[in-house]
Protein backbone atom coordinates (compact mmCIF):
# COMPACT_ATOMS: atom_id res chain seq x y z
CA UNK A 1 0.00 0.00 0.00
CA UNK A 2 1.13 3.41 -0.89
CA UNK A 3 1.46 5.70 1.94
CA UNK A 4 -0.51 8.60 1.86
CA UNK A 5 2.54 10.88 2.30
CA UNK A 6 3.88 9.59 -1.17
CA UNK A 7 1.13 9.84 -3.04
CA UNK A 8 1.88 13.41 -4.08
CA UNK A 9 5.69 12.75 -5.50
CA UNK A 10 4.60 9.43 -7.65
CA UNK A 11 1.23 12.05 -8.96
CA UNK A 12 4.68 14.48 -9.96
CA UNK A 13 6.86 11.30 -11.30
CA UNK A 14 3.83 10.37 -13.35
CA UNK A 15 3.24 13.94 -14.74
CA UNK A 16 6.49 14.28 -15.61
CA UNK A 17 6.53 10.93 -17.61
CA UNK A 18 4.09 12.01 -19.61
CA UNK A 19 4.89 15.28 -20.17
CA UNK A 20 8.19 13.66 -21.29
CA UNK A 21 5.78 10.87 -23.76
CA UNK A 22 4.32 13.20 -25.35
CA UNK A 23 7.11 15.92 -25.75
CA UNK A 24 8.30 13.00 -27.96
CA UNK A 25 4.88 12.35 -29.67
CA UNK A 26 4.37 8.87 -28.31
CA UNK A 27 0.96 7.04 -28.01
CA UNK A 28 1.21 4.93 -24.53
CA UNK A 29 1.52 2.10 -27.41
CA UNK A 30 4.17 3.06 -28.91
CA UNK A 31 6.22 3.69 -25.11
CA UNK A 32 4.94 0.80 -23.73
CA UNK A 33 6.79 -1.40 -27.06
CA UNK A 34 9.71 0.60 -26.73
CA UNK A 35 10.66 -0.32 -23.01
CA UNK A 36 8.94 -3.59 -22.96
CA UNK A 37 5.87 -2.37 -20.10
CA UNK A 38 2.71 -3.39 -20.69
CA UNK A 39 0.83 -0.33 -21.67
CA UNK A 40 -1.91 -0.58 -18.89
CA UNK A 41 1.01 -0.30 -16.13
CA UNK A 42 2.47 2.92 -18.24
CA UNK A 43 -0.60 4.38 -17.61
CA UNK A 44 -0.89 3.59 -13.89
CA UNK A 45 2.34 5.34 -13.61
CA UNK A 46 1.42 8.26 -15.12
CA UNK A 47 -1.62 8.74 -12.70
CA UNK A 48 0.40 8.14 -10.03
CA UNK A 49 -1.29 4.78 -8.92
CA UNK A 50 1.87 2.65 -8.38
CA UNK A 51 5.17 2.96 -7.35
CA UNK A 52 7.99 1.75 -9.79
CA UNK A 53 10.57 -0.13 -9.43
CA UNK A 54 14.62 1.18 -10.53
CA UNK A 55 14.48 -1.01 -13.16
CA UNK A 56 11.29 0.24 -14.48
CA UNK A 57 12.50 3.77 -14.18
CA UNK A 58 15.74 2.91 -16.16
CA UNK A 59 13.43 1.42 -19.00
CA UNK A 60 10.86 4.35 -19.33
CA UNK A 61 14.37 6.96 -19.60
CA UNK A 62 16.17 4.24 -22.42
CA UNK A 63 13.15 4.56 -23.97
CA UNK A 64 12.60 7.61 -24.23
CA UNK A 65 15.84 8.92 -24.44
CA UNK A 66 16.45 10.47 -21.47
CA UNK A 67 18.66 9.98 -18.46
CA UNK A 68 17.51 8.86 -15.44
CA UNK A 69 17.65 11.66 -13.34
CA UNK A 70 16.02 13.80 -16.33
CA UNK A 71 13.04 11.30 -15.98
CA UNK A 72 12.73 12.02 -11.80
CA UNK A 73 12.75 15.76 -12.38
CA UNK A 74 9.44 16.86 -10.58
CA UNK A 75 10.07 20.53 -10.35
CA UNK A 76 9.30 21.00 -14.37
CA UNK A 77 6.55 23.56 -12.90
């Protein structure tokens, strides 16, 4: 279970992904066939339902091109 404190900064992380999706002009298809994620889960993530995993952040930035630490920027606003 997610705390309630955390909510907020996976709502930002999520945001930021797909701000970052469709800066590039990608359908949540066409991301979730580049990094191997089923497409349902992509979009969990960017609502900020679930928490990722390293792993899962390192194949959303290969993806899409991106370091790592580009893809946890949450102060975009």
């Amino acid at each position: 279970m997610i705390r309630q404190s955390d909510k907020g900064n996976l709502k930002k992380l999520g945001t930021n992904i797909k701000r970052l999706r469709e800066a590039k002009n990608l359908s949540l298809r066409e991301l979730s066939y580049a990094c191997d994620i089923d497409n349902s889960k992509i979009s969990k993530i960017e609502k900020g339902q679930i928490n990722i995993t390293f792993t899962t952040i390192l194949q959303l930035a290969k993806a899409l091109e991106i370091s790592p630490s580009e893809l946890l920027k949450t102060d975009y606003e």
